[in-house]
C-alpha atoms as a PDB file:
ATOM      1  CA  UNK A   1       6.089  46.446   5.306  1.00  0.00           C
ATOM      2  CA  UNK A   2       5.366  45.137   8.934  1.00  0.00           C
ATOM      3  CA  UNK A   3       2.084  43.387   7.749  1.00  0.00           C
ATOM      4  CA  UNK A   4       2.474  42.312   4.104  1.00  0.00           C
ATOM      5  CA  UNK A   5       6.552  41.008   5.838  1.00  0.00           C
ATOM      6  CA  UNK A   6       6.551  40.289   9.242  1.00  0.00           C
ATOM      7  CA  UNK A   7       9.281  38.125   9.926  1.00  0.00           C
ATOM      8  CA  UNK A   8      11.520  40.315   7.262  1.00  0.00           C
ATOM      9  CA  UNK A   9      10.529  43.502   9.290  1.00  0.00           C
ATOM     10  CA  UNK A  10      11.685  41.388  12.588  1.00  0.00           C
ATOM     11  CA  UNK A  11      14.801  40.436  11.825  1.00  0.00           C
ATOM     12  CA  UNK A  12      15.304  44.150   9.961  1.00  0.00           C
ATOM     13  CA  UNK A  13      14.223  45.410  13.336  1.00  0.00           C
ATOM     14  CA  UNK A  14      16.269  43.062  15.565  1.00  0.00           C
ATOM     15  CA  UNK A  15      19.607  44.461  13.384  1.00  0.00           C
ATOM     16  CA  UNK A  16      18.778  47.899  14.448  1.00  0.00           C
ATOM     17  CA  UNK A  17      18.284  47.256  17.552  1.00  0.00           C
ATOM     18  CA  UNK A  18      21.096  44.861  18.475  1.00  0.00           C
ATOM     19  CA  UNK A  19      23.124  48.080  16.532  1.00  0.00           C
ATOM     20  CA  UNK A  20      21.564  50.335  19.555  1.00  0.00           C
ATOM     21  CA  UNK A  21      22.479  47.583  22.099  1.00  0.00           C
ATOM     22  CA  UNK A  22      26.258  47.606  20.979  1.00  0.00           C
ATOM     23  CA  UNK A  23      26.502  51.109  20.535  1.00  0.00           C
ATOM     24  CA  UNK A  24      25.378  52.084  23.918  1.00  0.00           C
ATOM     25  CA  UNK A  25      26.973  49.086  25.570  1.00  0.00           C
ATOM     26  CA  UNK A  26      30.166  48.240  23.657  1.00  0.00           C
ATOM     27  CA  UNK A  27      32.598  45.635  22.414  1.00  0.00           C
ATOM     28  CA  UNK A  28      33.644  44.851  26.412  1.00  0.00           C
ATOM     29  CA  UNK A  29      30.263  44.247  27.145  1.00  0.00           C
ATOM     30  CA  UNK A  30      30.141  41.604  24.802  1.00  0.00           C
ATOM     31  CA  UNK A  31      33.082  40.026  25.275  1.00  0.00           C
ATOM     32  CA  UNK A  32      33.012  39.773  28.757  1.00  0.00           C
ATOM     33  CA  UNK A  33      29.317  38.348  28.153  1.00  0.00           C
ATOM     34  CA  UNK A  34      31.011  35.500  26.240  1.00  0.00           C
ATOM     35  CA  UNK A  35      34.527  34.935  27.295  1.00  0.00           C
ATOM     36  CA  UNK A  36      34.048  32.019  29.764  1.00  0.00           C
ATOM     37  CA  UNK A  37      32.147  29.629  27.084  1.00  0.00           C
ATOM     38  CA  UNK A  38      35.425  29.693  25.188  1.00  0.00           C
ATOM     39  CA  UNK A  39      35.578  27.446  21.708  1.00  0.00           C
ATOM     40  CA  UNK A  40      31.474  26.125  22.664  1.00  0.00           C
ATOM     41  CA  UNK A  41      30.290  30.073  23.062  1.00  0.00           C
ATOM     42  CA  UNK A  42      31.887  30.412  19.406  1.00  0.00           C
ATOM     43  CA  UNK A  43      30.086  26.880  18.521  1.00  0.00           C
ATOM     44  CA  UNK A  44      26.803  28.270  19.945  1.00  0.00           C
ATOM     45  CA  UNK A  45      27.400  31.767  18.245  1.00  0.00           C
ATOM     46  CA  UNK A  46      27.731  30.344  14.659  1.00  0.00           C
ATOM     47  CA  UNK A  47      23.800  28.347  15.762  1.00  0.00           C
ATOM     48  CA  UNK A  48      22.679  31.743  16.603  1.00  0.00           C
ATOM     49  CA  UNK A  49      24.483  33.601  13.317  1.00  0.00           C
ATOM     50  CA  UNK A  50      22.054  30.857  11.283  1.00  0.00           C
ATOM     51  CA  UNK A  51      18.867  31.163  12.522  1.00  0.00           C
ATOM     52  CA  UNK A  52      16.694  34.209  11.175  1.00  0.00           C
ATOM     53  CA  UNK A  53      15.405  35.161  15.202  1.00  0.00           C
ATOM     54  CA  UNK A  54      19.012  35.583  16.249  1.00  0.00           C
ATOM     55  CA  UNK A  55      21.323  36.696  12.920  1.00  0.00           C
ATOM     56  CA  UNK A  56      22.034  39.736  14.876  1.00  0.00           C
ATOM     57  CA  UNK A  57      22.965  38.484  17.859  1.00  0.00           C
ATOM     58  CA  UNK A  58      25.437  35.684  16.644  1.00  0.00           C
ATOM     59  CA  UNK A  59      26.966  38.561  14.139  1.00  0.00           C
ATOM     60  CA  UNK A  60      27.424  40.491  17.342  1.00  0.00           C
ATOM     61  CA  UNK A  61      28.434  37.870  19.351  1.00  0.00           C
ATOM     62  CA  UNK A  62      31.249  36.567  16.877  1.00  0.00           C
ATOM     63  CA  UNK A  63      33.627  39.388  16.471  1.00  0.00           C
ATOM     64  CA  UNK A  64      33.639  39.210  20.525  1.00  0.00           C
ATOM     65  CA  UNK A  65      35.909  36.111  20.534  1.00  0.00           C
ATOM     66  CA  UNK A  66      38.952  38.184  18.765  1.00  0.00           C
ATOM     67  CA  UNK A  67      40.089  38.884  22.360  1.00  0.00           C
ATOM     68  CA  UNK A  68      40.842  35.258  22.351  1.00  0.00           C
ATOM     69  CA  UNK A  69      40.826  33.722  19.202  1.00  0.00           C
ATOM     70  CA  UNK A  70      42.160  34.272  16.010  1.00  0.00           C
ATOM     71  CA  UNK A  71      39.511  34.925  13.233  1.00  0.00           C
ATOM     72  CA  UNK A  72      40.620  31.474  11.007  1.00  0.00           C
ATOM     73  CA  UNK A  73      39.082  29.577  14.519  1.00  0.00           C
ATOM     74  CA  UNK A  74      36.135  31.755  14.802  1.00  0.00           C
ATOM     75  CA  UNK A  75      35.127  31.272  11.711  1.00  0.00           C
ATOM     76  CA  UNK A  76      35.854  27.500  11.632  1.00  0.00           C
ATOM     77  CA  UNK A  77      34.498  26.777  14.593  1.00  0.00           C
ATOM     78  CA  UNK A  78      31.757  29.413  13.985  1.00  0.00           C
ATOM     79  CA  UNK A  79      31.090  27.764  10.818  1.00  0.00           C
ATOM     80  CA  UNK A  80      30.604  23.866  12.207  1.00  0.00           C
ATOM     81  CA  UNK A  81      27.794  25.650  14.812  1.00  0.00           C
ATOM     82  CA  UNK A  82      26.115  27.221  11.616  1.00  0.00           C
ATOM     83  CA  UNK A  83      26.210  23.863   9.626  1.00  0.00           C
ATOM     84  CA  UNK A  84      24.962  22.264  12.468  1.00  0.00           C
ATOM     85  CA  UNK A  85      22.044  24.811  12.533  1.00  0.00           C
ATOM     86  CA  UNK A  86      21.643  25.080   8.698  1.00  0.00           C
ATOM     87  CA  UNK A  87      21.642  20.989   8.844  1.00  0.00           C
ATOM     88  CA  UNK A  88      18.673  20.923  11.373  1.00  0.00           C
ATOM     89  CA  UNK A  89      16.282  23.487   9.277  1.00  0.00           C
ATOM     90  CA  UNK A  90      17.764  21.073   5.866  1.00  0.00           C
ATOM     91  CA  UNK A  91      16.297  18.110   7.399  1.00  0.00           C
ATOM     92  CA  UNK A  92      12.974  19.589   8.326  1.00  0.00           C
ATOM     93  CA  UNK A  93      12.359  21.375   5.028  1.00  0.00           C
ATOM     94  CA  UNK A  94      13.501  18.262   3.215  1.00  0.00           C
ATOM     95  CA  UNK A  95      10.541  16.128   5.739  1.00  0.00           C
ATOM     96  CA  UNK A  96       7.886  17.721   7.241  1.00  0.00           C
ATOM     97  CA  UNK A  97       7.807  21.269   5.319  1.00  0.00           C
ATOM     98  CA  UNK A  98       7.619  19.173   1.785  1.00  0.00           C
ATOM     99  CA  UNK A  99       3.952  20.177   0.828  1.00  0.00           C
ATOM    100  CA  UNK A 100       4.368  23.807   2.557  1.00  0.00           C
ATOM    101  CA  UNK A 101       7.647  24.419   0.061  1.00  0.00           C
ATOM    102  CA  UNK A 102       5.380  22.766  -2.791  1.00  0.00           C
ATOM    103  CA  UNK A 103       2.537  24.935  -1.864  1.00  0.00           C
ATOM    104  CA  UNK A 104       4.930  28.328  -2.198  1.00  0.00           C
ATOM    105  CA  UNK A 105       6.509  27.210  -5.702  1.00  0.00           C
ATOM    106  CA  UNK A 106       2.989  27.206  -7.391  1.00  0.00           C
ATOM    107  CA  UNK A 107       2.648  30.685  -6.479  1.00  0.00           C
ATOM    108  CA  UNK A 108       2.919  33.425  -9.574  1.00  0.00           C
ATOM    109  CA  UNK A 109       5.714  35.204  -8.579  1.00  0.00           C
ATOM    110  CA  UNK A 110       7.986  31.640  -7.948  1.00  0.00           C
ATOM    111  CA  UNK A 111       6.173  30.139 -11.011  1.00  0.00           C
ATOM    112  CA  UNK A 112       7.579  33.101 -13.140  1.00  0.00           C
ATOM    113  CA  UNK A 113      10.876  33.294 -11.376  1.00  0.00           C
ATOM    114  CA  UNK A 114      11.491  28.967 -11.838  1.00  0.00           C
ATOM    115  CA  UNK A 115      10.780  29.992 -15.418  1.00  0.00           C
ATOM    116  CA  UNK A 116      14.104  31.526 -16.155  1.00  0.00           C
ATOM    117  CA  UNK A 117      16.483  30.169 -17.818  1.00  0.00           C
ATOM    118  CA  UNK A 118      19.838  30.293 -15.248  1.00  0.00           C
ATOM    119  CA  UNK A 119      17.235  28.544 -12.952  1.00  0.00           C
ATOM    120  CA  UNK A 120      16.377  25.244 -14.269  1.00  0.00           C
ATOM    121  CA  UNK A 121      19.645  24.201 -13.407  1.00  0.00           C
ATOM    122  CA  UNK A 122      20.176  22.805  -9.935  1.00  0.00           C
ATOM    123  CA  UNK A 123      23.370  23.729  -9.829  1.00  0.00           C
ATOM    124  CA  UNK A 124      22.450  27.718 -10.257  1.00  0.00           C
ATOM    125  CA  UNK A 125      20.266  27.125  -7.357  1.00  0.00           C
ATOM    126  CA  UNK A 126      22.728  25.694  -5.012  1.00  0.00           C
ATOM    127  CA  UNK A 127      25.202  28.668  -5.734  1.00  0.00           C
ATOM    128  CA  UNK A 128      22.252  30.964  -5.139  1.00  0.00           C
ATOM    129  CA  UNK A 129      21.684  29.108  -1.764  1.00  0.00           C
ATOM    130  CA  UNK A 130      25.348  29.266  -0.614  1.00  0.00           C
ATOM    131  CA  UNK A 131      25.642  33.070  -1.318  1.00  0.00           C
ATOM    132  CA  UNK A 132      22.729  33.246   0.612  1.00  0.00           C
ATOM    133  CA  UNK A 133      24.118  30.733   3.725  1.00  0.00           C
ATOM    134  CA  UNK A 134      27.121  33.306   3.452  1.00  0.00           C
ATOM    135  CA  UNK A 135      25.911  36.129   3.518  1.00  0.00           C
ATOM    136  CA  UNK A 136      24.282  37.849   6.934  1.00  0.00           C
ATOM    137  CA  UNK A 137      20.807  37.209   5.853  1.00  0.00           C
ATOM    138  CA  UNK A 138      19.350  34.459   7.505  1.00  0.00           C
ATOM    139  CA  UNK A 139      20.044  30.577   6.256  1.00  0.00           C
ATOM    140  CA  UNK A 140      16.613  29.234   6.147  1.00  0.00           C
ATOM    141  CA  UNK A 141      16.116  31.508   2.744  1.00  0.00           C
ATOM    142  CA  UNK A 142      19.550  29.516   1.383  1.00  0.00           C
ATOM    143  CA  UNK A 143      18.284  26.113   2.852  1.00  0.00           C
ATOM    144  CA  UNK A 144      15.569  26.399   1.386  1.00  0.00           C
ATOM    145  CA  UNK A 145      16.569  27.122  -2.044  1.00  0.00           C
ATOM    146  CA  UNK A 146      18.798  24.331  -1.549  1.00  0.00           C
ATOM    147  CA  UNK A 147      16.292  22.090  -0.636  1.00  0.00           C
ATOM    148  CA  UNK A 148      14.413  22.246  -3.551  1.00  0.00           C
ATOM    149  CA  UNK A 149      16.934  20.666  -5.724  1.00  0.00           C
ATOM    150  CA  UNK A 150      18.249  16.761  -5.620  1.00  0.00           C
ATOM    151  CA  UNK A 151      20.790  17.561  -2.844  1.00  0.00           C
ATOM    152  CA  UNK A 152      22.109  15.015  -1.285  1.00  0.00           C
ATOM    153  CA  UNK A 153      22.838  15.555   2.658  1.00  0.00           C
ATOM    154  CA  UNK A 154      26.863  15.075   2.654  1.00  0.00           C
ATOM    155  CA  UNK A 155      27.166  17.355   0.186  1.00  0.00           C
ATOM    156  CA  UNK A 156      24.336  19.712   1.437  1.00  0.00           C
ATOM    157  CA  UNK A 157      26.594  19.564   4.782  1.00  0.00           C
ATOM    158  CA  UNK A 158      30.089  20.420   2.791  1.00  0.00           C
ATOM    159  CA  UNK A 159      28.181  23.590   1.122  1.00  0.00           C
ATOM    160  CA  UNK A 160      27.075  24.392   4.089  1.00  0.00           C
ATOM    161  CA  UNK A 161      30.435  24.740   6.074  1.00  0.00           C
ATOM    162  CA  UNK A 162      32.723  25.835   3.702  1.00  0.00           C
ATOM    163  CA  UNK A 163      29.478  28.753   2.971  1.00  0.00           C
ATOM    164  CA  UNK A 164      29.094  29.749   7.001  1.00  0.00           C
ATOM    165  CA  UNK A 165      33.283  29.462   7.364  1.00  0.00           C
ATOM    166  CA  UNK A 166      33.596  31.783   4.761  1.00  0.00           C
ATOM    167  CA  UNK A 167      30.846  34.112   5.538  1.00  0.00           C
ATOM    168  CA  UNK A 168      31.544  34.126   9.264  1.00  0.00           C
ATOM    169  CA  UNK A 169      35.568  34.974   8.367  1.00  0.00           C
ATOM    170  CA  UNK A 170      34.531  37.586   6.344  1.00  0.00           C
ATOM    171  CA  UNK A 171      32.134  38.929   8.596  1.00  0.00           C
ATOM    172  CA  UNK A 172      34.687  38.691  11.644  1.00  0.00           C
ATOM    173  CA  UNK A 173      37.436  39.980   9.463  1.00  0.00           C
ATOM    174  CA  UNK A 174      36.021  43.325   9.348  1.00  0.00           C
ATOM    175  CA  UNK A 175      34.402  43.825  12.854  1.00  0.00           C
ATOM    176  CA  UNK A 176      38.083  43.415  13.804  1.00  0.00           C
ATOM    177  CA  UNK A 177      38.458  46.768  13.470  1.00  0.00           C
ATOM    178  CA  UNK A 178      35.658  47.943  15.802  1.00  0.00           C
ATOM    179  CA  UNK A 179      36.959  45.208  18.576  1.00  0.00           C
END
């Protein structure tokens, strides 16, 4: 897997061993780590949760603010860091990654994949990119998808934080119970 999916196998690889980190070190640890950036660690948290070299880290780092926030402002605030992030990697896909994104799409598998039905509908493959911005996979996968349909910016932005609010709440929501 490590050759044929090397960034896949890192960021697999980075969730097990940011899982060995908190084990071994502990909730404290991490909340004492990120207590004195207050509502900007939470801002800079929700960057981190977005980008696929640090998914673990922000997911670890989020749950750390219960000791002083409530989970509707983590995952608010949380969220505006993550649409910030998600914006930045939207713009560069949308310029400068154009013919890379062009290249990719006339490759068999995504040739035979745009051929069904559900996904000649841009509207299908927003949805698909928001479950994707939600979930704890990393965004650029969901950008991307995104990307390749007519979306405009404002409302690329609006998917984009209500996706990383609701993702980040639900992920914060139930590491409660371990912090």
């Amino acid at each position: 897997m490590l050759k044929y999916y090397p960034q896949l196998s890192f960021v697999l690889l980075s969730y097990v061993f940011v899982g060995i980190l908190f084990e071994f070190l502990g909730p404290n640890f991490f909340h004492a780590l990120v207590a004195p950036f207050g509502i900007g660690g939470i801002f800079i948290a929700g960057m981190m949760y977005s980008y696929s070299l640090t998914t673990s880290i922000g997911a670890l780092l989020l749950p750390a603010f219960l000791a002083q926030s409530s989970v509707p402002l983590i995952a608010l605030v949380g969220g505006f860091g993550g649409t910030f992030a998600d914006f930045t990697v939207f713009r560069f896909i949308k310029g400068n990654l154009r013919k890379e994104v062009r290249q990719l799409g006339k490759t068999r598998f995504m040739k035979a994949f745009a051929r069904l039905p559900f996904m000649n509908h841009p509207w299908f493959r927003d949805v698909l990119g928001v479950l994707v911005i939600m979930s704890p996979f990393p965004d650029e996968i969901g950008v991307a998808i995104m990307a390749s349909t007519h979306l405009s910016e404002n409302n690329f932005r609006i998917l984009s934080l209500i996706a990383n609010t609701i993702g980040i709440y639900l992920l914060v929501s139930a590491l409660a119970v371990v912090y």
